[in-house]
PDB file of N, CA and C in Angstrom:
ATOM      1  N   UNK A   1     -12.896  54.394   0.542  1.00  0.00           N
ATOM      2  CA  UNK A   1     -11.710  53.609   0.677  1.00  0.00           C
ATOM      3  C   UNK A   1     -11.298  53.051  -0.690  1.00  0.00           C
ATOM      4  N   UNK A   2     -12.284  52.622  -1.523  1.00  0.00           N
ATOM      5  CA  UNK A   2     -11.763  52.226  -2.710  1.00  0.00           C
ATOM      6  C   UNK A   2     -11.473  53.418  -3.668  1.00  0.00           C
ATOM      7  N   UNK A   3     -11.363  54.274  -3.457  1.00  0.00           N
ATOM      8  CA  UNK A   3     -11.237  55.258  -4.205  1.00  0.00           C
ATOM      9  C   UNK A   3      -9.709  55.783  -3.822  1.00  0.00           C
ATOM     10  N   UNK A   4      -9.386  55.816  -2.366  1.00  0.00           N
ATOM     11  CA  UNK A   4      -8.136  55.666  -2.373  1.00  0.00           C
ATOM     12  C   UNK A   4      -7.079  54.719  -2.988  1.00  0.00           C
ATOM     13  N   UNK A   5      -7.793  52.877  -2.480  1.00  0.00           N
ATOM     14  CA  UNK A   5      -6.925  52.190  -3.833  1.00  0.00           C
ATOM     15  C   UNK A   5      -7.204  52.318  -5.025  1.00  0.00           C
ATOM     16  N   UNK A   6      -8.191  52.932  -5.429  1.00  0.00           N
ATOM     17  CA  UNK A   6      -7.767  52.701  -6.876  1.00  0.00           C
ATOM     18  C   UNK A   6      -6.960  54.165  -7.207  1.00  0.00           C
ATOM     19  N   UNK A   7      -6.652  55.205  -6.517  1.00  0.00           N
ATOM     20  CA  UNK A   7      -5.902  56.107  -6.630  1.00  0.00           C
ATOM     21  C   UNK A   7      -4.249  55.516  -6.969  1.00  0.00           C
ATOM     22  N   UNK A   8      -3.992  54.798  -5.978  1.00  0.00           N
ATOM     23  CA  UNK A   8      -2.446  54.372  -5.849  1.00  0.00           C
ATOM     24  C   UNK A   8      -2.889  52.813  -6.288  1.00  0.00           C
ATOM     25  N   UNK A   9      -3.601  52.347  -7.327  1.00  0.00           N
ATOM     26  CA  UNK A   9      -3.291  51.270  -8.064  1.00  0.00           C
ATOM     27  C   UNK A   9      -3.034  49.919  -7.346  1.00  0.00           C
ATOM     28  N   UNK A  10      -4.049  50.058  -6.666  1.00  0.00           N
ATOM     29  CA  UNK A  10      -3.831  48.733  -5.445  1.00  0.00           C
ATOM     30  C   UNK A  10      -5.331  47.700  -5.505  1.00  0.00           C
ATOM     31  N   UNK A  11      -6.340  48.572  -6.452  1.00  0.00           N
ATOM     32  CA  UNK A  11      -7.401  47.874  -7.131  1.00  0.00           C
ATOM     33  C   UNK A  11      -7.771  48.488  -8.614  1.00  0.00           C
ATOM     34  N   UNK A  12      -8.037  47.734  -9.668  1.00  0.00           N
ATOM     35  CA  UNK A  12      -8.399  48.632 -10.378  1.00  0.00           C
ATOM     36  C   UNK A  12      -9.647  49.368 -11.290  1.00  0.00           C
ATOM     37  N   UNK A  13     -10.627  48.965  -9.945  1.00  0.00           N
ATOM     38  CA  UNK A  13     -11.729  49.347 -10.657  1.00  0.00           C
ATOM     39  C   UNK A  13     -12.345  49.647  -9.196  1.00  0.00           C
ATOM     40  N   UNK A  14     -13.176  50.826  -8.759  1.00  0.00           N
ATOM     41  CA  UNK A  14     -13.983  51.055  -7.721  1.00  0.00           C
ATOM     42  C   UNK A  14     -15.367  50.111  -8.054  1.00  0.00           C
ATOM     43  N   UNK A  15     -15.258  48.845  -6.742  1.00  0.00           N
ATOM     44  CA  UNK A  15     -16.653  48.671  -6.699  1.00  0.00           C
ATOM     45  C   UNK A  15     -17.676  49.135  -5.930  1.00  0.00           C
ATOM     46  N   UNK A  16     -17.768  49.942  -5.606  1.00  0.00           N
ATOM     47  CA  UNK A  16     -18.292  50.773  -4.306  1.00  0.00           C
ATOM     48  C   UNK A  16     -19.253  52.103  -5.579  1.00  0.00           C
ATOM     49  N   UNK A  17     -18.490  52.280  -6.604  1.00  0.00           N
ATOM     50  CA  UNK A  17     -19.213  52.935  -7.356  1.00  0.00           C
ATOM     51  C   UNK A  17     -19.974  52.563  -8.230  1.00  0.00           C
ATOM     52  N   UNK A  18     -20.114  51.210  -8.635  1.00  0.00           N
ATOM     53  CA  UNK A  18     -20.702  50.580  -9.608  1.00  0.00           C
ATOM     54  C   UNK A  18     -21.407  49.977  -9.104  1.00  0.00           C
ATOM     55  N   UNK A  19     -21.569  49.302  -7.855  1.00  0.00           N
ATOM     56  CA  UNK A  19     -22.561  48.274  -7.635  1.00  0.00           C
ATOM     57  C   UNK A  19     -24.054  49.218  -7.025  1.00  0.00           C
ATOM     58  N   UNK A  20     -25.104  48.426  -7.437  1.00  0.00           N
ATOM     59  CA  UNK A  20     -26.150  49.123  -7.464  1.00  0.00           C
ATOM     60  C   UNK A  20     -27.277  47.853  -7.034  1.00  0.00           C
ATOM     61  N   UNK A  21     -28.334  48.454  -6.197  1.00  0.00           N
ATOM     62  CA  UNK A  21     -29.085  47.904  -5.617  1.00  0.00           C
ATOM     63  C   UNK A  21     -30.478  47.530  -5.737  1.00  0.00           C
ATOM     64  N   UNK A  22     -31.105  46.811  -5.842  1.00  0.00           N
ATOM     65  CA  UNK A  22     -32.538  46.346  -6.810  1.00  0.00           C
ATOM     66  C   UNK A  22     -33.859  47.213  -5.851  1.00  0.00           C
ATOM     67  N   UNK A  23     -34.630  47.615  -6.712  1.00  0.00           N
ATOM     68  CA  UNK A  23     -35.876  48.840  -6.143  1.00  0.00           C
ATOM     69  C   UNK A  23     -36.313  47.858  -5.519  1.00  0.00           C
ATOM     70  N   UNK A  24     -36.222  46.514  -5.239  1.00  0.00           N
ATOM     71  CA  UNK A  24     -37.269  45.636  -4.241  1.00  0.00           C
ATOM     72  C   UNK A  24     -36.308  45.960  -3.044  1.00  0.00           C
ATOM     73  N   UNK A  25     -35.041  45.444  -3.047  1.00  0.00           N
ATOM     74  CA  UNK A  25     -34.332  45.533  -2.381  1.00  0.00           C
ATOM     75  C   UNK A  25     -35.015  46.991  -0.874  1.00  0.00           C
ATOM     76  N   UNK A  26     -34.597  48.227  -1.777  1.00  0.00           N
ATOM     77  CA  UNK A  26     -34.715  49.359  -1.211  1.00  0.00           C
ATOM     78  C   UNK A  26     -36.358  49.595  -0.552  1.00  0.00           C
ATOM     79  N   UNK A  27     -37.133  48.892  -1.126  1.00  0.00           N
ATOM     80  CA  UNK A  27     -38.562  48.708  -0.315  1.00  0.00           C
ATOM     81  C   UNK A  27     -38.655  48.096   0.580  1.00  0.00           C
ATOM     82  N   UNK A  28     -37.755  46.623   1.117  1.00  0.00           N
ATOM     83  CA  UNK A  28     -37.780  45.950   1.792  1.00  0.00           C
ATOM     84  C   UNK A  28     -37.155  46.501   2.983  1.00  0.00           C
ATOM     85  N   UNK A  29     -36.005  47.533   2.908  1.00  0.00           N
ATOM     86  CA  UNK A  29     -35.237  48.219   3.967  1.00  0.00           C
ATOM     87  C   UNK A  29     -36.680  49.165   4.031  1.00  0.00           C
ATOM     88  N   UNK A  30     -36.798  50.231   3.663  1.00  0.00           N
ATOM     89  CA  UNK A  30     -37.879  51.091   4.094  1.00  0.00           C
ATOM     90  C   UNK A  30     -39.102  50.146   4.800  1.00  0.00           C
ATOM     91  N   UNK A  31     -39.436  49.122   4.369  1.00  0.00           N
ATOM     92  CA  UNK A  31     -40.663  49.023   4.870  1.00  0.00           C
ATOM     93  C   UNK A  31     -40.052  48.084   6.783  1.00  0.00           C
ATOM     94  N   UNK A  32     -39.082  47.772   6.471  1.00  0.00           N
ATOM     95  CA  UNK A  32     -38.494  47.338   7.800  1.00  0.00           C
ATOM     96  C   UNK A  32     -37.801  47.921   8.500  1.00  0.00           C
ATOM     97  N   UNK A  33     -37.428  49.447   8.213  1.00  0.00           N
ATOM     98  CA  UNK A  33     -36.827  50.265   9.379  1.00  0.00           C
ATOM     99  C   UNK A  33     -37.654  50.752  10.677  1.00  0.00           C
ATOM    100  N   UNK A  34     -36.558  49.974  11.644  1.00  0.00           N
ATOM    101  CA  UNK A  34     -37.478  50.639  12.743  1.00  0.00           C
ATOM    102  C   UNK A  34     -37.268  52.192  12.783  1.00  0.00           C
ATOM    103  N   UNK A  35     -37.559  52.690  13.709  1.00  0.00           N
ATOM    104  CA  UNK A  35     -37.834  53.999  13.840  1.00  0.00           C
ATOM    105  C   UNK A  35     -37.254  54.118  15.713  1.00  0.00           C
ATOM    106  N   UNK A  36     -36.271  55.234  15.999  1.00  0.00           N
ATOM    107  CA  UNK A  36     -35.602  55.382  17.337  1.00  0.00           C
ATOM    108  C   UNK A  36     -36.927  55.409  18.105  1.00  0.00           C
ATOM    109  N   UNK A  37     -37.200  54.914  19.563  1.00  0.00           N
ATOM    110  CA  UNK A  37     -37.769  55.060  20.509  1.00  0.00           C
ATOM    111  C   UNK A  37     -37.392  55.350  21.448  1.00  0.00           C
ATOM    112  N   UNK A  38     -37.104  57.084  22.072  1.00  0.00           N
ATOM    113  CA  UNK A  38     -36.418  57.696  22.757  1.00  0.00           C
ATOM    114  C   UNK A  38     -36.956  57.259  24.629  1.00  0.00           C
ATOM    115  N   UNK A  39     -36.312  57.447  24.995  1.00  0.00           N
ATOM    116  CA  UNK A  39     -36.411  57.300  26.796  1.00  0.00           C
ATOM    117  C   UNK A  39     -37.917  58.266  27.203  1.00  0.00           C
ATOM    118  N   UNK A  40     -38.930  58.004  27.154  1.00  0.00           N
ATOM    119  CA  UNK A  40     -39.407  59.235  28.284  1.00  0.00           C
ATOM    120  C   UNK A  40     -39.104  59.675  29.557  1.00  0.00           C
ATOM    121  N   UNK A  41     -39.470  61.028  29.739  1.00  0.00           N
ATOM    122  CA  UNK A  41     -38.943  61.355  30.740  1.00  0.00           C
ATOM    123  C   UNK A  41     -38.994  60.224  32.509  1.00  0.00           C
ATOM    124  N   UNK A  42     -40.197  59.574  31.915  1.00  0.00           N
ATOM    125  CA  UNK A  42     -40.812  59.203  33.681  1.00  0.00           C
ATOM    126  C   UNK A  42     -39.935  57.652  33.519  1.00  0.00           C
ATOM    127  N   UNK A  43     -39.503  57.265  32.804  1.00  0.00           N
ATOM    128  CA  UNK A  43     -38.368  56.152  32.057  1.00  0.00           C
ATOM    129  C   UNK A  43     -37.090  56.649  32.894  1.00  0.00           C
ATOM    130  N   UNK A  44     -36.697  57.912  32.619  1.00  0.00           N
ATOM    131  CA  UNK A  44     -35.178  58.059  32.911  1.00  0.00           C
ATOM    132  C   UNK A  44     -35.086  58.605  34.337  1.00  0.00           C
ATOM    133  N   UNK A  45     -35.887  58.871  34.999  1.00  0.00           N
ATOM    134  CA  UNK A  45     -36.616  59.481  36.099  1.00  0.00           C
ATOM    135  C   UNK A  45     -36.458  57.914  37.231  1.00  0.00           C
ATOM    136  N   UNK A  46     -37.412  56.607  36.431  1.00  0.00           N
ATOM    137  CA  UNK A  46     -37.157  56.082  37.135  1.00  0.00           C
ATOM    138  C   UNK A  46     -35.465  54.991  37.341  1.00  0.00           C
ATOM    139  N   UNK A  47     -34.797  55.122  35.847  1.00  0.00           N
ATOM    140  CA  UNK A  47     -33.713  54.678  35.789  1.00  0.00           C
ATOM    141  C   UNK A  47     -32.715  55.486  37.047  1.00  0.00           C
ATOM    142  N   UNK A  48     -32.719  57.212  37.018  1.00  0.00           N
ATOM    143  CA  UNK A  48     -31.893  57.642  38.195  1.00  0.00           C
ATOM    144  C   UNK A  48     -32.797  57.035  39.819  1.00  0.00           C
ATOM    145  N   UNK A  49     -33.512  56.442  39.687  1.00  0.00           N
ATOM    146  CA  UNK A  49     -34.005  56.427  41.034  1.00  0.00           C
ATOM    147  C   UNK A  49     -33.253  54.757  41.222  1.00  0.00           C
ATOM    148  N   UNK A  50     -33.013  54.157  40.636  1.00  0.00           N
ATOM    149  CA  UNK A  50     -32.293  52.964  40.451  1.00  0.00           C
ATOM    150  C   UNK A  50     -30.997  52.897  40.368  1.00  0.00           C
ATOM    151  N   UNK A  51     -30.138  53.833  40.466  1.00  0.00           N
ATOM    152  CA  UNK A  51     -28.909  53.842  40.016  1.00  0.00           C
ATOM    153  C   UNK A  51     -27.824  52.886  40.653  1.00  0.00           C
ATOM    154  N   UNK A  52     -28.225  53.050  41.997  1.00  0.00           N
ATOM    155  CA  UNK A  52     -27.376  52.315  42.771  1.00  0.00           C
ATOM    156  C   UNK A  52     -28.034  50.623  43.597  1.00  0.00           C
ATOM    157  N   UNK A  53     -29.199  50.772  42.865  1.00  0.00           N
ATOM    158  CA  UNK A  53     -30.127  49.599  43.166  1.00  0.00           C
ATOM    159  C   UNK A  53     -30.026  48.293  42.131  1.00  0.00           C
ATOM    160  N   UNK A  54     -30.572  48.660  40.900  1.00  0.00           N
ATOM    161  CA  UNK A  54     -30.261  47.499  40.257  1.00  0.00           C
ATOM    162  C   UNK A  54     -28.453  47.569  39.327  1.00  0.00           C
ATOM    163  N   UNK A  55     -28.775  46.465  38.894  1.00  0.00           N
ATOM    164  CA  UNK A  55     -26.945  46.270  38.312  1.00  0.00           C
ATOM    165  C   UNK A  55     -27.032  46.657  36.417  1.00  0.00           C
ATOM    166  N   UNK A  56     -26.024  47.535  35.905  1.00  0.00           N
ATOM    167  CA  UNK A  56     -26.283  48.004  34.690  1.00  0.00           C
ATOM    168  C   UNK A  56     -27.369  49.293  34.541  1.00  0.00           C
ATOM    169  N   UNK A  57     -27.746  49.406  35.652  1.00  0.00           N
ATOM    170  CA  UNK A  57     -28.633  50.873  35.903  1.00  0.00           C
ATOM    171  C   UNK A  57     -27.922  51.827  34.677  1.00  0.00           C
ATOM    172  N   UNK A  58     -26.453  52.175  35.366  1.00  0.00           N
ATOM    173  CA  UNK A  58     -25.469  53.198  34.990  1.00  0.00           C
ATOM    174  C   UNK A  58     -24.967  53.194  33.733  1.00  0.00           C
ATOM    175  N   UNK A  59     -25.388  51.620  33.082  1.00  0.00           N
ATOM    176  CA  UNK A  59     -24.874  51.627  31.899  1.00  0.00           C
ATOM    177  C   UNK A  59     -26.153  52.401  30.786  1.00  0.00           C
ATOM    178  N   UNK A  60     -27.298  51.820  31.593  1.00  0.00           N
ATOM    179  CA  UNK A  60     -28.361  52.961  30.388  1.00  0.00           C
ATOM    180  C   UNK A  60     -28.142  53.915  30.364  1.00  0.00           C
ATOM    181  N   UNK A  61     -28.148  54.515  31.774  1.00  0.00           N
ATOM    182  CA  UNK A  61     -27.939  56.156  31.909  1.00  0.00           C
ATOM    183  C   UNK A  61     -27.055  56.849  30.772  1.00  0.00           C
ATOM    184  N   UNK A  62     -25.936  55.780  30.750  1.00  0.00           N
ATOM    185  CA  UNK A  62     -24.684  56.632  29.913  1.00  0.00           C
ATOM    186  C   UNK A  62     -24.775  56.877  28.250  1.00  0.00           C
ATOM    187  N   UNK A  63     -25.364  55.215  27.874  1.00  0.00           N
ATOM    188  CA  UNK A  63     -25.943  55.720  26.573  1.00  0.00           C
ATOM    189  C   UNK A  63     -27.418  56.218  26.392  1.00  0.00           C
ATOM    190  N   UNK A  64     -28.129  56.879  27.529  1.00  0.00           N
ATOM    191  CA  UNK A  64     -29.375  57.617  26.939  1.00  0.00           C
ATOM    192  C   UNK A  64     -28.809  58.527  26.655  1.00  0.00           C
ATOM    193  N   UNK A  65     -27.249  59.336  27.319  1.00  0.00           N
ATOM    194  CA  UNK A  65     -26.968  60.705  27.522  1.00  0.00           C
ATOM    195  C   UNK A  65     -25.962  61.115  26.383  1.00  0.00           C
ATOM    196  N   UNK A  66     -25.227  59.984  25.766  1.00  0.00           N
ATOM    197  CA  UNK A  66     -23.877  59.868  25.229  1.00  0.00           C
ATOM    198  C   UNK A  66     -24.799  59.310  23.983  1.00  0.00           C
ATOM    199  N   UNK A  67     -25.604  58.728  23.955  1.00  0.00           N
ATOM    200  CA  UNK A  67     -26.095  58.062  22.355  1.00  0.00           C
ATOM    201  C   UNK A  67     -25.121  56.839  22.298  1.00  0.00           C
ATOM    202  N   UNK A  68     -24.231  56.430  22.668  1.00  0.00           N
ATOM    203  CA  UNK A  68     -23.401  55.452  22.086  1.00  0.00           C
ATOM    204  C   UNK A  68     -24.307  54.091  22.121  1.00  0.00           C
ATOM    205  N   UNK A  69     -23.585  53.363  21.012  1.00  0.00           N
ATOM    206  CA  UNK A  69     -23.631  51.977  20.802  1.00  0.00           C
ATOM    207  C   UNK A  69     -23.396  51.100  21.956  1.00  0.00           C
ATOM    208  N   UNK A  70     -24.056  50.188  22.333  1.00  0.00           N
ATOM    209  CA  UNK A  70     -23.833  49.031  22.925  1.00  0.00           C
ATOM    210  C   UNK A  70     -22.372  48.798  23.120  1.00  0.00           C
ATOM    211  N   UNK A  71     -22.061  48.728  21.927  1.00  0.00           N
ATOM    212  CA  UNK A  71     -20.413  48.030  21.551  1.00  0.00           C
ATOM    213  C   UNK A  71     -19.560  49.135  21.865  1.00  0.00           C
ATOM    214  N   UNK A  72     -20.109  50.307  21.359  1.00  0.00           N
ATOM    215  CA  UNK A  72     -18.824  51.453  21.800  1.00  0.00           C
ATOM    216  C   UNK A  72     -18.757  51.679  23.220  1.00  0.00           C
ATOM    217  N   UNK A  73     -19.555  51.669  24.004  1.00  0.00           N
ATOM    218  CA  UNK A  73     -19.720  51.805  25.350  1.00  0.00           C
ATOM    219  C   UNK A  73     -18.902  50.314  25.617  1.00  0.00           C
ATOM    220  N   UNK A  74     -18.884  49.471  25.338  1.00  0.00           N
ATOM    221  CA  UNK A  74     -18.446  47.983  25.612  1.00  0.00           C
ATOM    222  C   UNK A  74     -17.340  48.316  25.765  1.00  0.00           C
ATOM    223  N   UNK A  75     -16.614  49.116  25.009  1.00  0.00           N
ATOM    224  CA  UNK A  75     -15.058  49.022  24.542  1.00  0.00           C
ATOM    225  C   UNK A  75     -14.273  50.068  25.619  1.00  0.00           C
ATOM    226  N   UNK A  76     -14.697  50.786  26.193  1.00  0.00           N
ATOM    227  CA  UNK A  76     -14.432  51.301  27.300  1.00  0.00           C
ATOM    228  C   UNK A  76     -14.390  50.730  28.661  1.00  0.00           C
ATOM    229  N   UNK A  77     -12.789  50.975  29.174  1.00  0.00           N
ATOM    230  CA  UNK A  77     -13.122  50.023  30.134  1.00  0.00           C
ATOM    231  C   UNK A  77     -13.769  50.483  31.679  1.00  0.00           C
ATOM    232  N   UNK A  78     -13.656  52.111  31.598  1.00  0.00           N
ATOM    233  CA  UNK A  78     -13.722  52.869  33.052  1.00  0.00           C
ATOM    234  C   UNK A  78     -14.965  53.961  31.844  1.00  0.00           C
ATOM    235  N   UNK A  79     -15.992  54.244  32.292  1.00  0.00           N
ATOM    236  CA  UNK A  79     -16.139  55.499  32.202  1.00  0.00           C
ATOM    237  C   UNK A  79     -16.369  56.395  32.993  1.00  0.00           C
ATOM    238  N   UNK A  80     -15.549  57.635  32.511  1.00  0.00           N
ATOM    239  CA  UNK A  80     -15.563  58.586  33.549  1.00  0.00           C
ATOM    240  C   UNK A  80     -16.714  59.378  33.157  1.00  0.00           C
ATOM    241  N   UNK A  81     -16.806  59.284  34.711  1.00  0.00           N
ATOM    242  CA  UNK A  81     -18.642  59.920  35.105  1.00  0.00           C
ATOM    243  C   UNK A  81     -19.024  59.891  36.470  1.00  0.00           C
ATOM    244  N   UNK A  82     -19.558  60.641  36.770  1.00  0.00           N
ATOM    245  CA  UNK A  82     -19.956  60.654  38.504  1.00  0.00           C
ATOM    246  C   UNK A  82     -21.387  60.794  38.354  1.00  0.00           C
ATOM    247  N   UNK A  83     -22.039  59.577  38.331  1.00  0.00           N
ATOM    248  CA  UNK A  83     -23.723  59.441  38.213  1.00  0.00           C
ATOM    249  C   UNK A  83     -24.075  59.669  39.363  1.00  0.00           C
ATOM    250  N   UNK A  84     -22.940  59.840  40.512  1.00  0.00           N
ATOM    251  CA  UNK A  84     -24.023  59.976  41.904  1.00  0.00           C
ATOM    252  C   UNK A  84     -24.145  61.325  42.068  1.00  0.00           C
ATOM    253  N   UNK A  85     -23.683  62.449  41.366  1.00  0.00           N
ATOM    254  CA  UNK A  85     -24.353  63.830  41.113  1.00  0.00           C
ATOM    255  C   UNK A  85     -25.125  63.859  39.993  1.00  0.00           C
ATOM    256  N   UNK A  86     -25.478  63.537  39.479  1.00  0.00           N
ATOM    257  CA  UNK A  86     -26.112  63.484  38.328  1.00  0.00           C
ATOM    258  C   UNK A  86     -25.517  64.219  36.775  1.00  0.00           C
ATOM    259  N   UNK A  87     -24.132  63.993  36.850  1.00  0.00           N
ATOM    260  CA  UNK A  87     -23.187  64.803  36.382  1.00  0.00           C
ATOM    261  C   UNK A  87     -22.825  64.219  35.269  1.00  0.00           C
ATOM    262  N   UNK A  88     -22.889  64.600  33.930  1.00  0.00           N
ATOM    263  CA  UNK A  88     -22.197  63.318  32.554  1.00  0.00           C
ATOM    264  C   UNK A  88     -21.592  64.358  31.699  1.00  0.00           C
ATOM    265  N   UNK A  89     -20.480  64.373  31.349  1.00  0.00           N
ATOM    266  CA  UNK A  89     -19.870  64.843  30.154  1.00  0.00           C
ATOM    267  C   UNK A  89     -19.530  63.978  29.294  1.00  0.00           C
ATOM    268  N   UNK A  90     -20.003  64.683  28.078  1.00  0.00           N
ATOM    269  CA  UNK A  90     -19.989  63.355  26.660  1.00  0.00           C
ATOM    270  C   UNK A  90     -18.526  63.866  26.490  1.00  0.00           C
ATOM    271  N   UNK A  91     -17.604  62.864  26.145  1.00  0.00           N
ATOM    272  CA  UNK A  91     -15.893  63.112  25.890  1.00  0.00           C
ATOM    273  C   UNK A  91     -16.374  62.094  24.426  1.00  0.00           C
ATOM    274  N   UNK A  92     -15.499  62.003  23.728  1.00  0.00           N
ATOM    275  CA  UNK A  92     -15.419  61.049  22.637  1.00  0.00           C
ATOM    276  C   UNK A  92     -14.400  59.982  23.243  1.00  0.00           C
ATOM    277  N   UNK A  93     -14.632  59.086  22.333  1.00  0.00           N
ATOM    278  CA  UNK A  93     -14.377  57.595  22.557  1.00  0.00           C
ATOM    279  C   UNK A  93     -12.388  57.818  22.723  1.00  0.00           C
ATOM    280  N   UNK A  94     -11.594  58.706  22.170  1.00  0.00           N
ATOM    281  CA  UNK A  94     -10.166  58.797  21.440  1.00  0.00           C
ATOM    282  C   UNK A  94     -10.234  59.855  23.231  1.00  0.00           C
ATOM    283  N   UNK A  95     -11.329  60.504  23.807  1.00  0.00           N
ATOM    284  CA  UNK A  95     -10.788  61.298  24.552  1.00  0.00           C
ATOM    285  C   UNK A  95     -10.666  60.681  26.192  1.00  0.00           C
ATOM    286  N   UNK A  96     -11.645  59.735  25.997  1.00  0.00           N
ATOM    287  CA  UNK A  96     -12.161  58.611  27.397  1.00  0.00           C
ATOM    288  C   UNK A  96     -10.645  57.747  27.131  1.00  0.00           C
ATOM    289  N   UNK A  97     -10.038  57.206  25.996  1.00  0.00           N
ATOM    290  CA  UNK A  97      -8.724  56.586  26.113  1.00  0.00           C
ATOM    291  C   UNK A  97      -7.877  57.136  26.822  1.00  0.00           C
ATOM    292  N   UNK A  98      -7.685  58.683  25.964  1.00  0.00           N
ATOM    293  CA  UNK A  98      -6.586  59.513  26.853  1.00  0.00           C
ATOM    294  C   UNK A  98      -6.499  59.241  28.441  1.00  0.00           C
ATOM    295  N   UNK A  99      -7.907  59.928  28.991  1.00  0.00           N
ATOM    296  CA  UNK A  99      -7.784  59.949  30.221  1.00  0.00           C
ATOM    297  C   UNK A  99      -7.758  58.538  31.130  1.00  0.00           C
ATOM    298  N   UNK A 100      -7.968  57.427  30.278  1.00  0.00           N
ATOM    299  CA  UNK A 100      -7.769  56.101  31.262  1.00  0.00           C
ATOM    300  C   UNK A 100      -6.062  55.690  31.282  1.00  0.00           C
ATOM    301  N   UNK A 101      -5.800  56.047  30.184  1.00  0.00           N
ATOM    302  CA  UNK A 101      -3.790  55.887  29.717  1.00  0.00           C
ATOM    303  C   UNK A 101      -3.175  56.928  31.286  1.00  0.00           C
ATOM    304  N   UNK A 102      -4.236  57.402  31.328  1.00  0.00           N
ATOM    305  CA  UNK A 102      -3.501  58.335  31.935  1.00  0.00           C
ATOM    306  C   UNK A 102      -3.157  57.640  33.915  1.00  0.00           C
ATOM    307  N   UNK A 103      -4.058  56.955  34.143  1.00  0.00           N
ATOM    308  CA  UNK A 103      -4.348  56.202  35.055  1.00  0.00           C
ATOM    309  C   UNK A 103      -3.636  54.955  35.683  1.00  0.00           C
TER     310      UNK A 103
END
């Protein structure tokens, strides 16, 4: 982005290219990254056996299957999905709009 303003003269110096980050710095991220901890199977096994039992069941389901964020899933207000076949198509976030506009 700064490379676009400083293209059309709307900043005039990219700081995005100059600023630089201290080797402690970069140890402190490595030594504190977590690491993904995926669903096991007997996990998602028992999440579909819950679907219609506990409340937000459907919301794990969607991001074990879709990967989305908390927040991106948030921002949707319908998702389309029929969890009671066990049925999910990942649409993108611009394509789940379409089809709720459409509604």
């Amino acid at each position: 982005m700064f490379d676009y303003a400083l293209e059309f003269e709307l900043v005039d110096r990219n700081f995005a290219r100059i600023f630089t980050i201290s080797k402690d710095i970069i140890e402190d991220i490595g030594e504190t990254k977590r690491s993904h901890i995926p669903f096991t199977e007997k996990e998602i096994k028992l999440l579909w056996d819950n679907v219609n039992k506990i409340k937000y069941v459907d919301v794990l389901l969607i991001q074990a299957y879709s990967g989305w964020r908390p927040q991106e899933l948030g921002l949707i207000k319908h998702a389309i999905s029929d969890l009671t076949e066990k049925n999910y198509t990942h649409r993108t976030i611009e394509e789940l709009r379409n089809e709720i506009n459409k509604i």
